[in-house]
C-alpha atoms as a PDB file:
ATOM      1  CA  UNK A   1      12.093  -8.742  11.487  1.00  0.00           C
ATOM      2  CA  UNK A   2       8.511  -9.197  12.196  1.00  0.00           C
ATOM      3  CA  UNK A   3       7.370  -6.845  10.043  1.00  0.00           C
ATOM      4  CA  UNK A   4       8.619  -8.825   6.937  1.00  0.00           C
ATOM      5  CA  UNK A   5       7.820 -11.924   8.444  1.00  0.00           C
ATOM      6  CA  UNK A   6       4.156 -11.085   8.851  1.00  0.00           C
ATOM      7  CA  UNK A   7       4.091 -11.369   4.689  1.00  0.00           C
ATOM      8  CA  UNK A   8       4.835 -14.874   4.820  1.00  0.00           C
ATOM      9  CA  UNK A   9       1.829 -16.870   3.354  1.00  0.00           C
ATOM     10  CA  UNK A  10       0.218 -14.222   1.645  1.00  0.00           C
ATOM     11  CA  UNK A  11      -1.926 -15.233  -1.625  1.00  0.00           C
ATOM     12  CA  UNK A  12      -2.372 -12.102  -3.036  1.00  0.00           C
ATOM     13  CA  UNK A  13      -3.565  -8.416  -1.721  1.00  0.00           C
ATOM     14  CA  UNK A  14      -6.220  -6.158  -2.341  1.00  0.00           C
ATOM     15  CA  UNK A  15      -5.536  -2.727  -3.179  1.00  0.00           C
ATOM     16  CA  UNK A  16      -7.065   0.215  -1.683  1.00  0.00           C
ATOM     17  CA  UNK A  17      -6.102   3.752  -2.019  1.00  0.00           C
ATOM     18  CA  UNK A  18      -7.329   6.244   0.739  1.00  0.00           C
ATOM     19  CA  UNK A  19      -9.526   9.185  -1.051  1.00  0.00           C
ATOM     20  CA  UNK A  20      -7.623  12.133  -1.702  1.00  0.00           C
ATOM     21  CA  UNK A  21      -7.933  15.225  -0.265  1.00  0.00           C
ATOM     22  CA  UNK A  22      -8.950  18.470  -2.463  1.00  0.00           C
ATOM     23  CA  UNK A  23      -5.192  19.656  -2.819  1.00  0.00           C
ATOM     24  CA  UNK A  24      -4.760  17.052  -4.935  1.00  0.00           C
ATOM     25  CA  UNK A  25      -7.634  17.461  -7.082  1.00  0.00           C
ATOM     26  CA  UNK A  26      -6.732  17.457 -10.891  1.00  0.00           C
ATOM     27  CA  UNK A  27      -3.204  16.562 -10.284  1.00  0.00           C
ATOM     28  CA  UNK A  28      -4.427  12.668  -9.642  1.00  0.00           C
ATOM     29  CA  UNK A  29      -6.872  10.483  -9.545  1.00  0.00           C
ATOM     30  CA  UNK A  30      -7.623   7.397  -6.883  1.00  0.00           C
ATOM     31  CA  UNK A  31      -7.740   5.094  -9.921  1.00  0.00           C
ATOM     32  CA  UNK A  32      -4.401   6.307 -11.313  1.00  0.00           C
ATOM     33  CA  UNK A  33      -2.439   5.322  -8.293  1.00  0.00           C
ATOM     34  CA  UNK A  34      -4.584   1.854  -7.561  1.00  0.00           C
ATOM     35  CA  UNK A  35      -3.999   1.422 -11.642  1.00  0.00           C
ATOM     36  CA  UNK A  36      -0.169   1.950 -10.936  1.00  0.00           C
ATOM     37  CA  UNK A  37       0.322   0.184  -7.940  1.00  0.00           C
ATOM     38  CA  UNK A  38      -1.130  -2.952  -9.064  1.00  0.00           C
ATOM     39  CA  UNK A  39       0.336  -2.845 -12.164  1.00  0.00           C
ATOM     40  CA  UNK A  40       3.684  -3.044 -10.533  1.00  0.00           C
ATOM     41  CA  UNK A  41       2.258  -5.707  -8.195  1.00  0.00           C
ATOM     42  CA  UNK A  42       1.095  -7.694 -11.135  1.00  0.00           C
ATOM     43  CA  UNK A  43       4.406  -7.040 -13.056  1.00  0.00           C
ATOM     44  CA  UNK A  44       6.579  -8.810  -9.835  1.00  0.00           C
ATOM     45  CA  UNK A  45       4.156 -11.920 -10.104  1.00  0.00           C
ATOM     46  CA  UNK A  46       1.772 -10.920  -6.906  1.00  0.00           C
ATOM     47  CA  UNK A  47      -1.732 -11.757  -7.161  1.00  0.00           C
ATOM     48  CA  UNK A  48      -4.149  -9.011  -7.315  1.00  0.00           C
ATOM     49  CA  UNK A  49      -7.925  -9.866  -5.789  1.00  0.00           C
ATOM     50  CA  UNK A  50     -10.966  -8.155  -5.634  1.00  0.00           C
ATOM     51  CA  UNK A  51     -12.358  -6.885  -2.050  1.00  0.00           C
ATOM     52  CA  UNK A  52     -14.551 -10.144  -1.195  1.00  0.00           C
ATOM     53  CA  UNK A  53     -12.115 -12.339  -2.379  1.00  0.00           C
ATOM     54  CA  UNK A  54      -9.663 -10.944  -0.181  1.00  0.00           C
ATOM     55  CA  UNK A  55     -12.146 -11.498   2.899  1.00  0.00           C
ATOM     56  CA  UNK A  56     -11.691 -15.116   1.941  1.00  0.00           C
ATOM     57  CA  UNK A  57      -8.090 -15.045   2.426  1.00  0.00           C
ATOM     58  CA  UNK A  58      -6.136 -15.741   5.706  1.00  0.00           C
ATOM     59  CA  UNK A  59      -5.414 -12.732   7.469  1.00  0.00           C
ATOM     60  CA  UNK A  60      -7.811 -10.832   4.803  1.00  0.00           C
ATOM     61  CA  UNK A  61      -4.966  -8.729   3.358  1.00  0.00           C
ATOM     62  CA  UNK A  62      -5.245  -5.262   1.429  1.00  0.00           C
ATOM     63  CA  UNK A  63      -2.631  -3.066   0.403  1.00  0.00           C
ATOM     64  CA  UNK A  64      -3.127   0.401   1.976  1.00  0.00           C
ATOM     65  CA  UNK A  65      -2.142   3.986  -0.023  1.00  0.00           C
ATOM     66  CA  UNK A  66      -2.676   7.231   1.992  1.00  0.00           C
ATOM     67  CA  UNK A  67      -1.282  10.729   0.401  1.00  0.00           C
ATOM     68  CA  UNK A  68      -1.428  13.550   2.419  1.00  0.00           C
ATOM     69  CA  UNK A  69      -0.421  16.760   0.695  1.00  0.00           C
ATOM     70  CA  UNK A  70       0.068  20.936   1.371  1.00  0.00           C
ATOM     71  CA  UNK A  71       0.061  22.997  -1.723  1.00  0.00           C
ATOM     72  CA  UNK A  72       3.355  24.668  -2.063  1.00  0.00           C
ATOM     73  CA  UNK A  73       2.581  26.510  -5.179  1.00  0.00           C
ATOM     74  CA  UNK A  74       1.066  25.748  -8.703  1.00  0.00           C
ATOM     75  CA  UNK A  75       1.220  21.811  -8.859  1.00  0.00           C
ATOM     76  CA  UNK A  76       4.179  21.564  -6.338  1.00  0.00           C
ATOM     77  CA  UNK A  77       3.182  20.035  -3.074  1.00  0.00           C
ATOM     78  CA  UNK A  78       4.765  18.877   0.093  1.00  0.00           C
ATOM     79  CA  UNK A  79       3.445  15.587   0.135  1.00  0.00           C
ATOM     80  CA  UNK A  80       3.388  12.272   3.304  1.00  0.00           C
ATOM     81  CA  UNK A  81       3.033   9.341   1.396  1.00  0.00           C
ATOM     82  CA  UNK A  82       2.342   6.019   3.640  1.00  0.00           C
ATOM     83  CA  UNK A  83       1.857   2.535   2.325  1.00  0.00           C
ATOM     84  CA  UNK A  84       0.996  -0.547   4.901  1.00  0.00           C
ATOM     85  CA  UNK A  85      -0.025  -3.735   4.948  1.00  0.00           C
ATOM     86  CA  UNK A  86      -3.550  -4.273   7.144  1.00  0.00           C
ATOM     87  CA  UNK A  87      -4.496  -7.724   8.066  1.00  0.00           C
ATOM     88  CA  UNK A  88      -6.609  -9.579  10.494  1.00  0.00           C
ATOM     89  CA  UNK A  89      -4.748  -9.754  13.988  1.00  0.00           C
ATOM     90  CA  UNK A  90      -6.204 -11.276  17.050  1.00  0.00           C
ATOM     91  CA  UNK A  91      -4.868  -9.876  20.617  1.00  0.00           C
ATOM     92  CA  UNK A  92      -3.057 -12.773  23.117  1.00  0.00           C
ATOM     93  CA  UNK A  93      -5.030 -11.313  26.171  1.00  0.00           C
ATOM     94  CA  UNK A  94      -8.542 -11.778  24.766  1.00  0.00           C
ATOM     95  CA  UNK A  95      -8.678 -13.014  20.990  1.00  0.00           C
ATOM     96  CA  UNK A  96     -10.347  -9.766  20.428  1.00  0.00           C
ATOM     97  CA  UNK A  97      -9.638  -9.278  16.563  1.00  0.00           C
ATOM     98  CA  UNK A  98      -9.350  -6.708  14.171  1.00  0.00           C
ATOM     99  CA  UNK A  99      -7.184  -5.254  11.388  1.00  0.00           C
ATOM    100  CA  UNK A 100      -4.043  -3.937  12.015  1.00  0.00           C
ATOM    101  CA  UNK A 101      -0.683  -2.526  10.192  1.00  0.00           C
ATOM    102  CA  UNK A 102       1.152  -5.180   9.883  1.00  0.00           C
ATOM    103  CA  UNK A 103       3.912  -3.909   6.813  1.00  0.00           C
ATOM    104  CA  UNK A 104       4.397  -0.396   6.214  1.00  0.00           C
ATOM    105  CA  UNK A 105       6.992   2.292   4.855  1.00  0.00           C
ATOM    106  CA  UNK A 106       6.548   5.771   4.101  1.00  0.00           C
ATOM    107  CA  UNK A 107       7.997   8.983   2.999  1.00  0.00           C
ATOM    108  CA  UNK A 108       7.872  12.841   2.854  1.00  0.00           C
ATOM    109  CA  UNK A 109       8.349  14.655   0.081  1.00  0.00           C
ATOM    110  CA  UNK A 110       7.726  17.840  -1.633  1.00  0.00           C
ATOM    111  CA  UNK A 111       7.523  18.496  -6.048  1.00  0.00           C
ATOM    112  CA  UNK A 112       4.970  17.744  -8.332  1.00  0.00           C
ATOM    113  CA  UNK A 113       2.959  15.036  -9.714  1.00  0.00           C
ATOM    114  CA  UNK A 114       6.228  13.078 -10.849  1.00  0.00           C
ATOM    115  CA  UNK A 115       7.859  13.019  -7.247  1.00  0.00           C
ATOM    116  CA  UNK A 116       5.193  12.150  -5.746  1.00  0.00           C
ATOM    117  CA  UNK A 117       4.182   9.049  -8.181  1.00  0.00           C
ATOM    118  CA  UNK A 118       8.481   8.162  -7.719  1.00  0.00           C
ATOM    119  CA  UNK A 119       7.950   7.745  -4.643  1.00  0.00           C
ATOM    120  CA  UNK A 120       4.913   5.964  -4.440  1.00  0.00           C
ATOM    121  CA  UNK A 121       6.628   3.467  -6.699  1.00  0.00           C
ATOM    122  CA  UNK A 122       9.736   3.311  -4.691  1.00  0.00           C
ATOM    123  CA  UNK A 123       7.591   2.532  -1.798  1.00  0.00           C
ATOM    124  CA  UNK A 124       5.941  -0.449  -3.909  1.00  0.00           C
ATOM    125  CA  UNK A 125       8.860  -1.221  -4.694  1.00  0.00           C
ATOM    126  CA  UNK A 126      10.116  -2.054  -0.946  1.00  0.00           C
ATOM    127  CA  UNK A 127       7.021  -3.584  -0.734  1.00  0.00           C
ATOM    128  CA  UNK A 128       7.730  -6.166  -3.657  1.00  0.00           C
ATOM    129  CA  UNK A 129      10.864  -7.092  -2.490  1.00  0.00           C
ATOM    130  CA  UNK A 130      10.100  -7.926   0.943  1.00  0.00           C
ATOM    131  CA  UNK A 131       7.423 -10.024   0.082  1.00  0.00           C
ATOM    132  CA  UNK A 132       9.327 -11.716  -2.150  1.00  0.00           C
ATOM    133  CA  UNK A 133      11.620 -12.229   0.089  1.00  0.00           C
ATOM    134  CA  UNK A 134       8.771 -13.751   2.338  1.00  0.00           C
ATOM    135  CA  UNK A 135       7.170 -15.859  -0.749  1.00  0.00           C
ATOM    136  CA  UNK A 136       9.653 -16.924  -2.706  1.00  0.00           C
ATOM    137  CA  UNK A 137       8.337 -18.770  -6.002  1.00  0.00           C
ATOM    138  CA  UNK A 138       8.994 -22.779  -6.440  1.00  0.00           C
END
């Protein structure tokens, strides 16, 4: 699958979590989620790096959170949760380059706060394992 295959190589991501919109004010923060996410990252053994040290990487990878939620009701929201790999991708016709999805998984969901952070970490969680699967250590 080239979408697994596209992880293999990879020294490390940078994190970046989209801003989120005002539904979701008070319920979370940006920093909570990036906090989470690499601490999972971190926890499998993948290198976290800042945003100019991922520049010097091949491919320049970052790690890319978007929420997108509709208040349902006090703190219950239906919620599309996307998470992608972006790197640097050059096209066959022209070498014109740019970054492009080149990983991604996502989910819909409706609850509160604690569904949606499940399934943000679910979605790490696929994440982990297929580049893991792509790096393996030794």
């Amino acid at each position: 699958m080239l979408r697994k295959k596209s992880l293999i190589g990879m020294n490390g991501v940078y994190v970046v979590v989209e801003d989120l919109g005002p539904e979701l004010k008070g319920v979370i923060t940006r920093s909570a989620l990036r906090k989470r996410v690499e601490m999972q990252l971190r926890t499998a053994g993948i290198h976290i790096v800042k945003e100019l040290e991922a520049a010097k990487l091949p491919g320049e990878p970052y790690l890319y959170l978007n929420l997108a939620a509709l208040p349902l009701g006090p703190k219950r929201f239906a919620c599309c949760i996307d998470l992608e790999i972006h790197q640097l991708v050059a096209l066959t016709h022209n070498s014109a380059s740019g970054h492009a999805s080149t990983w991604e998984q996502g989910v819909v969901t409706i609850g509160g706060v604690t569904a949606i952070c499940d399934n943000v970490d679910e979605l790490v969680f696929d994440f982990i394992c297929d580049y893991l699967a792509m790096n393996p250590a030794g």
